[in-house]
Protein backbone atom coordinates (compact mmCIF):
# COMPACT_ATOMS: atom_id res chain seq x y z
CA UNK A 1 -58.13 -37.98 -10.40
CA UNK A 2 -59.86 -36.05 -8.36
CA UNK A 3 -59.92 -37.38 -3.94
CA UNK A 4 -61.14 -34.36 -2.87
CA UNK A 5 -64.53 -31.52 -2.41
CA UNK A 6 -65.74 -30.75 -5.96
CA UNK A 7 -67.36 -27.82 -4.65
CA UNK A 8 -66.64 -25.60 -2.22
CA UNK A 9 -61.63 -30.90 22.02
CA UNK A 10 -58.48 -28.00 30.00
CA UNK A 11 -56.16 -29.26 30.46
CA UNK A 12 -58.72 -31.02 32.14
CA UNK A 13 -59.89 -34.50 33.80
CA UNK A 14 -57.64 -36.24 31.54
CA UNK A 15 -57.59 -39.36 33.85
CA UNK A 16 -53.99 -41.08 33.22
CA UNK A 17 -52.23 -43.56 34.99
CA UNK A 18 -49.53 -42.85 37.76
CA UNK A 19 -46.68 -42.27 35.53
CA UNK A 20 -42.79 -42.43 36.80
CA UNK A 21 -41.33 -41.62 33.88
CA UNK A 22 -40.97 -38.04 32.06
CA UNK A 23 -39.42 -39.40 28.48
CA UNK A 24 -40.63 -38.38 25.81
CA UNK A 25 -39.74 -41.53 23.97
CA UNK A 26 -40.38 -44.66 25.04
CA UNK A 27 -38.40 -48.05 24.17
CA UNK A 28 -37.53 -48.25 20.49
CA UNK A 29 -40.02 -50.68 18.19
CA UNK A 30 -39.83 -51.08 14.60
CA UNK A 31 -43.68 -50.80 13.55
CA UNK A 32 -42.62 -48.69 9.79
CA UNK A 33 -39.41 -50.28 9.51
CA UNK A 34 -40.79 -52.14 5.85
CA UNK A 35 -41.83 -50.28 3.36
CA UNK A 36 -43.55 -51.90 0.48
CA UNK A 37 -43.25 -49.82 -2.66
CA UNK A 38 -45.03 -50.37 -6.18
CA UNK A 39 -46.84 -49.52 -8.80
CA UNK A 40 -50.36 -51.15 -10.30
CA UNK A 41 -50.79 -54.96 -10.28
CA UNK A 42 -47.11 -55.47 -11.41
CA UNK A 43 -45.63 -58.86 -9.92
CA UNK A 44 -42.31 -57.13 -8.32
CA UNK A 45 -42.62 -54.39 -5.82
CA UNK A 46 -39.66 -52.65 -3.83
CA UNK A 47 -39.25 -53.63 -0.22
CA UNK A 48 -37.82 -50.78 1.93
CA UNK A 49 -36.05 -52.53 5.19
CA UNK A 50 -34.76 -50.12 7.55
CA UNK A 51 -33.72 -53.02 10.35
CA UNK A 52 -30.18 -52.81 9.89
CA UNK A 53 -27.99 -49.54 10.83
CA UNK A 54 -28.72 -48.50 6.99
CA UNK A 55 -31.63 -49.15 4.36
CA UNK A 56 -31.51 -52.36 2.41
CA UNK A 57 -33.30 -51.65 -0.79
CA UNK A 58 -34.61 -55.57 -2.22
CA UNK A 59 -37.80 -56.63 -4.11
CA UNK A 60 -40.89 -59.02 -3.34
CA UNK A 61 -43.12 -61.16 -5.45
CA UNK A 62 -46.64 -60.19 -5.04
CA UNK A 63 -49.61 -59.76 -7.10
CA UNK A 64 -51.64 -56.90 -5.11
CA UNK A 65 -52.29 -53.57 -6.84
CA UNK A 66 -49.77 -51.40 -5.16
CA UNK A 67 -50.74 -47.90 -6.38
CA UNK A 68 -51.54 -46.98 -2.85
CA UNK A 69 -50.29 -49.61 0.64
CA UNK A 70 -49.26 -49.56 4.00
CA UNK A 71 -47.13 -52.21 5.78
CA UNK A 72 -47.00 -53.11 8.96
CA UNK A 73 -44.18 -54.79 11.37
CA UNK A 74 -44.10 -56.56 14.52
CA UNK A 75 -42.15 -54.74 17.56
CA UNK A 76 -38.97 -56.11 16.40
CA UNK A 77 -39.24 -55.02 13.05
CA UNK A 78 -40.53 -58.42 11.14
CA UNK A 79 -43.00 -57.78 8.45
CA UNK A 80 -46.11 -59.13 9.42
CA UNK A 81 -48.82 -58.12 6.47
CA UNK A 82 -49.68 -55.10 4.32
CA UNK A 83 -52.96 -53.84 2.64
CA UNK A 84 -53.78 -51.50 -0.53
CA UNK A 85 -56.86 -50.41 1.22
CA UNK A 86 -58.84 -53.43 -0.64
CA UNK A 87 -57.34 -56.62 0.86
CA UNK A 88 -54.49 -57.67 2.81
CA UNK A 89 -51.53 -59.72 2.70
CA UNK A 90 -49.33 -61.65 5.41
CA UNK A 91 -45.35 -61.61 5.35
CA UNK A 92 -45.35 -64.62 2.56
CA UNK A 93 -47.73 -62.10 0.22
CA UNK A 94 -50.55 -64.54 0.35
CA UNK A 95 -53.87 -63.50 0.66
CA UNK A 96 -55.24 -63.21 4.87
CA UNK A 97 -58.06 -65.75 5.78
CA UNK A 98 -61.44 -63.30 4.81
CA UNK A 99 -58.82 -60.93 3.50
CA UNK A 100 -60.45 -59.34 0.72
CA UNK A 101 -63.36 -56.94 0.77
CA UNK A 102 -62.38 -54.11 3.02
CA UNK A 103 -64.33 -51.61 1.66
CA UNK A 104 -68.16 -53.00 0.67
CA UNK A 105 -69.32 -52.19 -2.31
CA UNK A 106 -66.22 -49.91 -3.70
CA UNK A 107 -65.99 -49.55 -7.61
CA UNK A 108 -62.22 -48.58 -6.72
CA UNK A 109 -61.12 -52.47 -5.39
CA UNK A 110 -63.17 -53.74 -8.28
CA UNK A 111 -61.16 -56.03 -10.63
CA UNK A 112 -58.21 -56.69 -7.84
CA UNK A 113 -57.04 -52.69 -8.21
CA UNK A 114 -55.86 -50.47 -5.01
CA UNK A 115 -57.65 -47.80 -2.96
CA UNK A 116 -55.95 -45.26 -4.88
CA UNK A 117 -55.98 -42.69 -2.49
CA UNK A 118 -53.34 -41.19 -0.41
CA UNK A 119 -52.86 -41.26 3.33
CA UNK A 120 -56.05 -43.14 3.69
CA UNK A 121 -55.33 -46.61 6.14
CA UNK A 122 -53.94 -46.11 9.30
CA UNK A 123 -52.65 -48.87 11.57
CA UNK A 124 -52.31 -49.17 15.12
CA UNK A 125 -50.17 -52.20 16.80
CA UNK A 126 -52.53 -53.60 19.64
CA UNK A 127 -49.52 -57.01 20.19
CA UNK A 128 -47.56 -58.43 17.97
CA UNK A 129 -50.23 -60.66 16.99
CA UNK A 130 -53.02 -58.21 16.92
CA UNK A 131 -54.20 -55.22 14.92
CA UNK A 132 -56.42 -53.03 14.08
CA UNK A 133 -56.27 -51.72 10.21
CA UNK A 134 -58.23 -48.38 9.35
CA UNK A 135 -59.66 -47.50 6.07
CA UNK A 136 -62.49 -45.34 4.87
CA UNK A 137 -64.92 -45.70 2.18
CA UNK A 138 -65.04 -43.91 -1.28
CA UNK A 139 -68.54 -42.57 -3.16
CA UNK A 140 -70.17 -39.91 -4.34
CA UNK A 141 -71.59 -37.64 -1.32
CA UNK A 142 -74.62 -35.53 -1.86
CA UNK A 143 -76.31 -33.46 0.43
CA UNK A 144 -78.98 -30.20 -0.09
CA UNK A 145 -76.04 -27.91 0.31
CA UNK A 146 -73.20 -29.83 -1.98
CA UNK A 147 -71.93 -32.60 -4.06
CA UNK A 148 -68.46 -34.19 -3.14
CA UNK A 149 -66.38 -37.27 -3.82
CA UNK A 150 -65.59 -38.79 -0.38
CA UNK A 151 -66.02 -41.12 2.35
CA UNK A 152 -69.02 -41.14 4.18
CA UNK A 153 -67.73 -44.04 6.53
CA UNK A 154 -64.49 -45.04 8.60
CA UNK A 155 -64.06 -48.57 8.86
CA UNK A 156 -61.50 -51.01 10.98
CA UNK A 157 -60.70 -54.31 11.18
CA UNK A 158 -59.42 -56.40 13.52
CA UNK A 159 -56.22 -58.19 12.00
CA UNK A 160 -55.07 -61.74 14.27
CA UNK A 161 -52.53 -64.40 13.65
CA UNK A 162 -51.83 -67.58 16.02
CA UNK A 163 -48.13 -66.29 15.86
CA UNK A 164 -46.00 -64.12 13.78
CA UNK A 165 -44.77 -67.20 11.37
CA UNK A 166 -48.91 -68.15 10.95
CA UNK A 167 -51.22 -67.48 8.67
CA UNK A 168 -53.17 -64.74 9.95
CA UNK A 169 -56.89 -63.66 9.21
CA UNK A 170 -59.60 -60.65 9.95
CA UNK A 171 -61.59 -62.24 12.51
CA UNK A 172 -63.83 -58.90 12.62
CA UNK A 173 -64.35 -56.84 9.34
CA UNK A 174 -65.94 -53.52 8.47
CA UNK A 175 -66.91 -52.44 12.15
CA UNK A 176 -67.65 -48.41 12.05
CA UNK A 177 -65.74 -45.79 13.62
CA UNK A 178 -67.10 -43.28 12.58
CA UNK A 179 -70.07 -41.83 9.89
CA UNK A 180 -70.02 -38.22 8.14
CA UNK A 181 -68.39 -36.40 5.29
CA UNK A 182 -64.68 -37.12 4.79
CA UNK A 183 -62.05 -36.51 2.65
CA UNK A 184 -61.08 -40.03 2.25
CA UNK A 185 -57.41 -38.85 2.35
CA UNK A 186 -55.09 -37.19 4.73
CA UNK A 187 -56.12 -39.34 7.82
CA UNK A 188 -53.68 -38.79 10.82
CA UNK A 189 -53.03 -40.43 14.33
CA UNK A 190 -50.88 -39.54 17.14
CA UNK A 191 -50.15 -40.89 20.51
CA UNK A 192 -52.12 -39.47 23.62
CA UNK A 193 -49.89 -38.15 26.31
CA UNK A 194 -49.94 -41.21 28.26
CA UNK A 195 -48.14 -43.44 25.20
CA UNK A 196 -51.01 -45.42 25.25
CA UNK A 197 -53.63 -44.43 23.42
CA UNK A 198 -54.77 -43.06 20.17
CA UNK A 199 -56.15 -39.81 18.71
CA UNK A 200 -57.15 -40.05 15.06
CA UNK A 201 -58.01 -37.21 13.00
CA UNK A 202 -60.29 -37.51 9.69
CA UNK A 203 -60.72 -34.55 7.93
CA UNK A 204 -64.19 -33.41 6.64
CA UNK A 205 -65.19 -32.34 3.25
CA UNK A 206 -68.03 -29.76 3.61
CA UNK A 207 -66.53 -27.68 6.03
CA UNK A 208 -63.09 -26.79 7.97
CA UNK A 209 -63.84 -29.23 9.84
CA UNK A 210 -61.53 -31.73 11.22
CA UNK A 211 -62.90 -35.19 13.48
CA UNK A 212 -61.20 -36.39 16.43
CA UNK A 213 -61.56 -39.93 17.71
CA UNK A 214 -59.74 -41.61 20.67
CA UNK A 215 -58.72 -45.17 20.62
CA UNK A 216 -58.54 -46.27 24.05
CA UNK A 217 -59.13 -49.63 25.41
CA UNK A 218 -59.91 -51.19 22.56
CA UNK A 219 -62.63 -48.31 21.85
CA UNK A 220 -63.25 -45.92 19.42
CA UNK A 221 -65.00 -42.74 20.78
CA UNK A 222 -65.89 -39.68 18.74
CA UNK A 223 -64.39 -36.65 20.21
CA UNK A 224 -66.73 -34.53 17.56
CA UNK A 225 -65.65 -31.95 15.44
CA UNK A 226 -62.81 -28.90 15.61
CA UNK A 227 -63.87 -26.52 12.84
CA UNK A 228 -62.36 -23.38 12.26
CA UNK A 229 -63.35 -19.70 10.74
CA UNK A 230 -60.64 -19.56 7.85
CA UNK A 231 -61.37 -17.60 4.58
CA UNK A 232 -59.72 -20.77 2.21
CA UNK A 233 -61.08 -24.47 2.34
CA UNK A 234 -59.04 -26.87 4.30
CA UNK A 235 -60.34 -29.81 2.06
CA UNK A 236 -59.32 -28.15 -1.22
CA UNK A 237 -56.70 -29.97 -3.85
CA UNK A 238 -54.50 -32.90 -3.39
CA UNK A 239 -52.73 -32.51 -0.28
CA UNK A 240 -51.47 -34.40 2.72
CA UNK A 241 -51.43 -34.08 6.35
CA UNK A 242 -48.18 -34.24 9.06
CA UNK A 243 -48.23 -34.73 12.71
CA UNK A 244 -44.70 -33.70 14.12
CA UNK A 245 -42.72 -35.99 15.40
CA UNK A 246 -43.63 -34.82 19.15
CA UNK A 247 -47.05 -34.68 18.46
CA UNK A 248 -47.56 -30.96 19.17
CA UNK A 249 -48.45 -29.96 15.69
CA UNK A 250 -50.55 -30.45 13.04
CA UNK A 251 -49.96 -29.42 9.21
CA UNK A 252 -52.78 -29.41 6.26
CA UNK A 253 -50.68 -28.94 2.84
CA UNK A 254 -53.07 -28.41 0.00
CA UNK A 255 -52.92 -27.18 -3.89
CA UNK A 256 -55.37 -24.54 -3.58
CA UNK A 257 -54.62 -23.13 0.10
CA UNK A 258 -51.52 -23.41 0.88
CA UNK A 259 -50.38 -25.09 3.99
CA UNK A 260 -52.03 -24.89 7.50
CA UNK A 261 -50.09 -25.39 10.96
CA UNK A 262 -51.98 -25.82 14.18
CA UNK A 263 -50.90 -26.87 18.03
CA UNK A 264 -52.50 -30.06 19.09
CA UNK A 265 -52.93 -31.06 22.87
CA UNK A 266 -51.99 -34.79 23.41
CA UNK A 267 -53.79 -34.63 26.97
CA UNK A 268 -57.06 -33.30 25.49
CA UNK A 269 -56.56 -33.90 21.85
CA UNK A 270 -57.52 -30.38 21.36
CA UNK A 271 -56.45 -28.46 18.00
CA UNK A 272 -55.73 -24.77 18.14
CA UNK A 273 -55.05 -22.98 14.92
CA UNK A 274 -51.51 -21.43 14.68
CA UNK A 275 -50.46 -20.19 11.08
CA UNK A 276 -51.16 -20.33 7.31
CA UNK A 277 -48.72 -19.43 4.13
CA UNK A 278 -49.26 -20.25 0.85
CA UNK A 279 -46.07 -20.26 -1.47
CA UNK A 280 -46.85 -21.68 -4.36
CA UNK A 281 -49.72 -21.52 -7.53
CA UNK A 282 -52.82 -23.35 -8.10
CA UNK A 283 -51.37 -24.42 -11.69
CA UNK A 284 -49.61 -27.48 -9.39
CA UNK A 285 -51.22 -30.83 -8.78
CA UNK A 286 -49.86 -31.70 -5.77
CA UNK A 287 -48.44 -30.39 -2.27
CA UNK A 288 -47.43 -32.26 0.59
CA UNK A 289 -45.13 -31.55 3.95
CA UNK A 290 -43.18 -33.43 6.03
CA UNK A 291 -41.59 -32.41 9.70
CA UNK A 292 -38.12 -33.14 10.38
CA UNK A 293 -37.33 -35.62 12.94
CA UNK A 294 -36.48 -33.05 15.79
CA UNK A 295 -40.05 -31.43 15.43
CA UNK A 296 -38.52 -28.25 14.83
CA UNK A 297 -38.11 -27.64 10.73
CA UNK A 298 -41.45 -28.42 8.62
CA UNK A 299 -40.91 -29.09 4.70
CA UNK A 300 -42.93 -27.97 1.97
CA UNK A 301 -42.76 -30.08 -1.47
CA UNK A 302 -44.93 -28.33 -4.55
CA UNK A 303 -43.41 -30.24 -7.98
CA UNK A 304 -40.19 -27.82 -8.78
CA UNK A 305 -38.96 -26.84 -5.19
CA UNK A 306 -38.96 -27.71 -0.99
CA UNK A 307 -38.99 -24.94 1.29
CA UNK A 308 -37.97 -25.23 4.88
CA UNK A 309 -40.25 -23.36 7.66
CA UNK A 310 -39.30 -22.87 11.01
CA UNK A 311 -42.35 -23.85 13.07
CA UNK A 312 -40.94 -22.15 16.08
CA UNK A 313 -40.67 -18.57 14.90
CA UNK A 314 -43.73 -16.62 15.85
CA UNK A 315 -44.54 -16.22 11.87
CA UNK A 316 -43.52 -18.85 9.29
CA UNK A 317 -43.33 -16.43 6.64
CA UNK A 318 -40.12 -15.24 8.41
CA UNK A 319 -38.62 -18.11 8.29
CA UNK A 320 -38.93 -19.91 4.63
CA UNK A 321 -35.80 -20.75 3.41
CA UNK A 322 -35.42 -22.35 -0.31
CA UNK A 323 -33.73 -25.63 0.36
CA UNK A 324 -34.03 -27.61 -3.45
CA UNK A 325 -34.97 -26.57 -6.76
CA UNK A 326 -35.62 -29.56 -9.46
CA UNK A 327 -32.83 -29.58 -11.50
CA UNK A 328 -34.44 -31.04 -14.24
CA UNK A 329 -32.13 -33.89 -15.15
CA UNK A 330 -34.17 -36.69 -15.58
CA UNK A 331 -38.00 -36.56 -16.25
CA UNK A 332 -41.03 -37.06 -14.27
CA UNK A 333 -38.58 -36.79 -10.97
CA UNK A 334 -39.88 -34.11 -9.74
CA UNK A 335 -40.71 -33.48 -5.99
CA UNK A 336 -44.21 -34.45 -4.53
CA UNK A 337 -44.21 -35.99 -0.90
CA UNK A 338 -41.96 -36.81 2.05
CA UNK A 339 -42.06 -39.57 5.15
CA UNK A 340 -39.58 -39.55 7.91
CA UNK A 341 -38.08 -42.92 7.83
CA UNK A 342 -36.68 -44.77 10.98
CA UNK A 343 -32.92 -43.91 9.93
CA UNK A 344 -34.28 -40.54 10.84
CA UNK A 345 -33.80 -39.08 6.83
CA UNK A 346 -36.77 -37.93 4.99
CA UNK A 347 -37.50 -39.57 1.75
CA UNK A 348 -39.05 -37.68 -1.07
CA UNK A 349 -41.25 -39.81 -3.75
CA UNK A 350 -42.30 -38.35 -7.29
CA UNK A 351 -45.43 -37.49 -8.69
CA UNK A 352 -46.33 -39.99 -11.54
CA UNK A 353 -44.94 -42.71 -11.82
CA UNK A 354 -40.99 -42.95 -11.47
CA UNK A 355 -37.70 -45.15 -10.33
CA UNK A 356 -36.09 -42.42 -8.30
CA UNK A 357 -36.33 -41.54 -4.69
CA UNK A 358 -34.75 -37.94 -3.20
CA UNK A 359 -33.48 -37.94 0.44
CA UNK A 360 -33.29 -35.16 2.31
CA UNK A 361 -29.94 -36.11 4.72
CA UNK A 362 -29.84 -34.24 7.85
CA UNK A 363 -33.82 -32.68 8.00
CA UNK A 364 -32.79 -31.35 11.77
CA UNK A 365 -30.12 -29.19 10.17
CA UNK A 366 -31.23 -25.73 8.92
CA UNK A 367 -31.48 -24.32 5.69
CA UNK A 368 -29.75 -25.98 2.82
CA UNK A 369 -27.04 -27.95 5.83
CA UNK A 370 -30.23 -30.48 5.43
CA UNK A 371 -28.96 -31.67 2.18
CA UNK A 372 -31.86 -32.55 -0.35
CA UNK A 373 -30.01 -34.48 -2.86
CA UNK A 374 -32.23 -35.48 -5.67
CA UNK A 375 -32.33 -38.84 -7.23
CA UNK A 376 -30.07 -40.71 -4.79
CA UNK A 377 -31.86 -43.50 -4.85
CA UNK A 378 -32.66 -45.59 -7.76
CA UNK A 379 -35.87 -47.75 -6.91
CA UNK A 380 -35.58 -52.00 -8.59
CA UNK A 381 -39.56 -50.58 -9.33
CA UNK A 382 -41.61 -48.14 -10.23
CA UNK A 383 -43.61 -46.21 -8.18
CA UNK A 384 -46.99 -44.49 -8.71
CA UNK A 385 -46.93 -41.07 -6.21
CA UNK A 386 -47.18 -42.00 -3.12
CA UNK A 387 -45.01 -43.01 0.03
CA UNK A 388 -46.35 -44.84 3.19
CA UNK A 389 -47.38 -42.55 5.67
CA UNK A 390 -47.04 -43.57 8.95
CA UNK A 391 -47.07 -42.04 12.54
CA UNK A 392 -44.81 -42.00 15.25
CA UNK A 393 -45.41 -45.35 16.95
CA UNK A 394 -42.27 -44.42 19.31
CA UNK A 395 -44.03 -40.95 20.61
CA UNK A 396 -44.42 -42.39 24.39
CA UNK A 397 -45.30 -40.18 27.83
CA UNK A 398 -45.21 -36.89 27.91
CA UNK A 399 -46.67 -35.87 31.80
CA UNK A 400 -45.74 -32.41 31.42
CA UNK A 401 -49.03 -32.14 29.54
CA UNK A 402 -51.34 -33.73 32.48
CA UNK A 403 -49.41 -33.16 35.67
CA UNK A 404 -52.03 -30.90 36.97
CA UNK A 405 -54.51 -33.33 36.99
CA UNK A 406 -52.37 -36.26 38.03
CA UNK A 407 -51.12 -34.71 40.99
CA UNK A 408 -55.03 -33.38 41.75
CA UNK A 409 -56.29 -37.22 41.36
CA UNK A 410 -53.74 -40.21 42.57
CA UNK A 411 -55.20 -40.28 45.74
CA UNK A 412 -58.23 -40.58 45.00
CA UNK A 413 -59.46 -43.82 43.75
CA UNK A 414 -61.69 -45.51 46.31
CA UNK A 415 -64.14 -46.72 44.01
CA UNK A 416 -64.87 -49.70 46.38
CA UNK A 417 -67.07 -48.10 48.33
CA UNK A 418 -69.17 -47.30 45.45
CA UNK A 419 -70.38 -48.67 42.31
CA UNK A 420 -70.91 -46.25 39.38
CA UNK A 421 -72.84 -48.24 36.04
CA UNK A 422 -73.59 -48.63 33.23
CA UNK A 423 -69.76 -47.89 31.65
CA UNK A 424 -70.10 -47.32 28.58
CA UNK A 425 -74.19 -46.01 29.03
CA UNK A 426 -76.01 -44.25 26.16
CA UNK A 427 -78.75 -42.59 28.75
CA UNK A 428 -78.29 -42.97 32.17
CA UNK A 429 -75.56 -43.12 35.12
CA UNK A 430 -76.13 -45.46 38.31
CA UNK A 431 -74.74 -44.39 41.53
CA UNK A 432 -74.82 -46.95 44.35
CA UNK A 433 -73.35 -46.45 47.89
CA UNK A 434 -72.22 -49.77 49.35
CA UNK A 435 -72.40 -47.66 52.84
CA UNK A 436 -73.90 -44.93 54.15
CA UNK A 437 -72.47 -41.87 52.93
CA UNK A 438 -73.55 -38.72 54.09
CA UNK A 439 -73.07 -35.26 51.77
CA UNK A 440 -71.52 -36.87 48.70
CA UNK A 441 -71.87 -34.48 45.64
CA UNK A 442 -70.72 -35.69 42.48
CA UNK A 443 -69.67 -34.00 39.72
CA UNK A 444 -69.46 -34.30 35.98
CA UNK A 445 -67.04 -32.37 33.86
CA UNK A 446 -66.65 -32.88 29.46
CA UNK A 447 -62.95 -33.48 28.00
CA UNK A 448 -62.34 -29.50 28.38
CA UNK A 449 -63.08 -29.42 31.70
CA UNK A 450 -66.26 -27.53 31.60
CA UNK A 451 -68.40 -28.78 34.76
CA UNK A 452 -72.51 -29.51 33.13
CA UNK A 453 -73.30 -31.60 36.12
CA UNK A 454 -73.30 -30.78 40.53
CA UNK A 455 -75.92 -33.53 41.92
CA UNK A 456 -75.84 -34.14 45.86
CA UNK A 457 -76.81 -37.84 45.67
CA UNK A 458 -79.29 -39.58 47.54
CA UNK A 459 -78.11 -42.62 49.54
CA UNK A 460 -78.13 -45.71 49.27
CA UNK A 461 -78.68 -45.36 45.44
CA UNK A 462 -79.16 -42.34 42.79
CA UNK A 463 -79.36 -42.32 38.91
CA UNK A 464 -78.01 -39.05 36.59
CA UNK A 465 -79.05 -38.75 33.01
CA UNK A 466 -76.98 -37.75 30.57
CA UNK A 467 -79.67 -38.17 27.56
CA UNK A 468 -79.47 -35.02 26.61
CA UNK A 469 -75.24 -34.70 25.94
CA UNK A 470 -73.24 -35.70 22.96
CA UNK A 471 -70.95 -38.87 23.11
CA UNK A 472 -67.92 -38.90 23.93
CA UNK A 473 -65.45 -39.05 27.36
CA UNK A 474 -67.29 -37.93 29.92
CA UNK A 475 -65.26 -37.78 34.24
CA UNK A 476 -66.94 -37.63 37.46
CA UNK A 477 -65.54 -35.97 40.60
CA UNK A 478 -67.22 -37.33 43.70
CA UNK A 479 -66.72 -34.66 46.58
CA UNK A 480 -66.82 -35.41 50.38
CA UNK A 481 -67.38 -32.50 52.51
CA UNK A 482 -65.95 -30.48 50.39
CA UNK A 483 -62.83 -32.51 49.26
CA UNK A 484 -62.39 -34.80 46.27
CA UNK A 485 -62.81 -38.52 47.38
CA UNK A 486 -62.53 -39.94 43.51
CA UNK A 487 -62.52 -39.53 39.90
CA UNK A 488 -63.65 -41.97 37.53
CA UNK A 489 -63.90 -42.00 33.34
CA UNK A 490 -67.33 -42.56 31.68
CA UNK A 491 -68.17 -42.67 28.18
CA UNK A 492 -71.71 -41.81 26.74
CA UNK A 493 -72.21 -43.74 23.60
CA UNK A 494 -75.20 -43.91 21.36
């Protein structure tokens, strides 16, 4: 089946919150601590609890297509519901008031099948009673330049129950995030630096192009595009993507390219290309990658072996070490994708359908001290491909990224003497001066810091437009004399 092309954001105004703590891990929750496992429409699927100190390995009774899911868990690690991309389940595997029909009009949920494609939902907690689930559409895109098979639209939904023992429903369904050309697969999210929000990366399918979108405050903005000037296609062959386990990098693992690493900025959500090495052929049909737990070691699956890559070496060619080689014992077992479970091990599915499960041990260990011992775990069910994919929902603070800025702005929110509106505005911005304020200049800076706008204002009231620059986060400085007297977040939405 074919997911992919068929063809060919200074550390700036980042405005955070005072912080007081410097950890880069906040309290333990246990979001991905269930994994629902399965294959097709079959009525027993493999539940994956991780609660306990070690994995308990049991089965469920449920009728949903499981080809492709993603659970979800409340903070103390009680399954609360779980989707296959068409529909969605609670905890008792009945269907979720308005439940079905999360992707209009898509041939793939026809006939109560999955959304057979990898790494497409994402989830992100909002309470224990709330969240929001993430999914993209699937269709046929054509444009003058190309013809592709992807998703031309994000979607979420807003996922509510009365309490974790109710019967929950979608009280909002279908809302966009985002419209363009997608891959439909390898979507990504990570925690901004202040272990609050969200960046979400979709890839696109017509260029090396990857989207950025910040969830913040119950808002999706759309950071635009990071495209890059590489001689391969990033969107080529069935592939996944990886955020470390810090949230510093970012890894593209495709059939036909090879695998990508780049830096990411948590602060800015800015991607910076870093390497590229290719070690396999195109003969394969699938190649994923997984980091290990201490954001150090990155592993490369392709069928017949994993390779470990030290991500901090200058080059990762220098550092690819053969860690497993299929031995060939038992069919269709070979290697195809890993997820880093909460035990901290790294769990390696099949490609095809199979009972086993590999584990790689101790991923922070290098070199073959990680043991990858194949077929450790025999599964109650089968399972088609894939593994959930799921972020780091324990990534918390990380100030080291923003301190600049915090230290720069604490001291100076004294918004009470002036009113700045509309926020959110799609044209203009509305300054009004509750007194009289003499020599106030104000001005306006984009996510990287670049300043478009220096305005002395007019008192008692003056008006900026902003018509003419893309959505997105927009922060104003309002200078006194010469010093700052505020800073305040805008966004510019269409």
């Amino acid at each position: 089946m074919v997911f992919l092309k068929l063809s060919k954001f200074y550390l700036g105004l980042c405005i955070l919150s005072l912080i007081l703590t410097n950890s880069p891990i906040s309290s333990q929750n246990k979001y991905d601590n269930n994994w629902i496992i399965g294959y097709g429409a079959n009525d027993v699927h493999t539940l994956f609890n991780f609660n306990n100190d070690s994995l308990s390995i049991s089965t469920i009774i449920s009728d949903m297509d499981m080809d492709q899911n993603i659970a979800i868990s409340t903070e103390s690690g009680k399954l609360i519901f779980y989707s296959n991309g068409c529909k969605i389940y609670d905890n008792n595997n009945k269907l979720l008031i308005n439940g079905r029909d999360l992707v209009p009009n898509s041939r793939l949920c026809e006939n109560e099948s999955s959304f057979n494609i990898a790494q497409s939902s994402l989830i992100i907690p909002i309470t224990d009673t709330k969240y929001y689930l993430i999914n993209p559409d699937f269709k046929i895109l054509i444009s003058p330049e190309d013809t592709a098979i992807g998703a031309s639209t994000i979607f979420y939904h807003s996922v509510e129950f009365d309490s974790i023992n109710s019967n929950g429903k979608i009280t909002s369904k279908t809302n966009i995030v985002i419209e363009g050309r997608f891959t439909a697969l390898g979507n990504a999210m990570v925690k901004h630096a202040n272990g609050k929000d969200w960046w979400l990366l979709f890839p696109c399918i017509d260029s090396n192009c990857i989207n950025i979108v910040l969830f913040s405050e119950n808002t999706f903005t759309n950071y635009g595009k990071h495209c890059f000037d590489l001689p391969y296609s990033l969107s080529a062959g069935l592939g996944a993507t990886k955020f470390s386990q810090n949230g510093n990098k970012f890894a593209i693992s495709n059939v036909i390219s090879g695998l990508t690493l780049f830096d990411f900025q948590r602060c800015t959500g800015k991607l910076t290309f870093k390497d590229h090495i290719k070690l396999h052929s195109e003969s394969l049909t699938s190649s994923e990658c997984e980091f290990s737990p201490n954001s150090k070691y990155l592993y490369l699956f392709n069928q017949s072996k994993c390779w470990q890559l030290d991500i901090t070496t200058p080059k990762l060619e220098d550092s690819i070490e053969l860690v497993a080689e299929w031995d060939g014992a038992i069919k269709n077992t070979r290697f195809h994708g890993g997820q880093i479970g909460p035990d901290g091990k790294i769990y390696v599915s099949s490609p095809g359908t199979s009972t086993y499960y590999h584990v790689i041990e101790s991923p922070n260990l290098k070199g073959t001290l990680c043991n990858f011992h194949q077929r450790v775990i025999l599964l109650p069910t089968y399972n088609f491909w894939y593994l959930p994919s799921y972020p780091n929902y324990n990534l918390g603070v990380d100030t080291t990224l923003c301190d600049t800025l915090i230290n720069s702005i604490s001291n100076l929110d004294k918004t009470d003497e002036m009113i700045i509106s509309p926020n959110p505005t799609s044209e203009n911005i509305v300054f009004e001066m509750k007194n009289e304020m003499q020599n106030i200049v104000i001005e306006i800076y984009n996510l990287f810091g670049k300043r478009l706008i220096t305005k002395k204002l007019n008192w008692p009231q003056d008006i900026i437009n902003i018509n003419d620059y893309p959505d997105g986060i927009y922060f104003i400085s309002l200078i006194n004399n010469g010093n700052k007297y505020f800073s305040k977040k805008i966004i510019k939405v269409h």
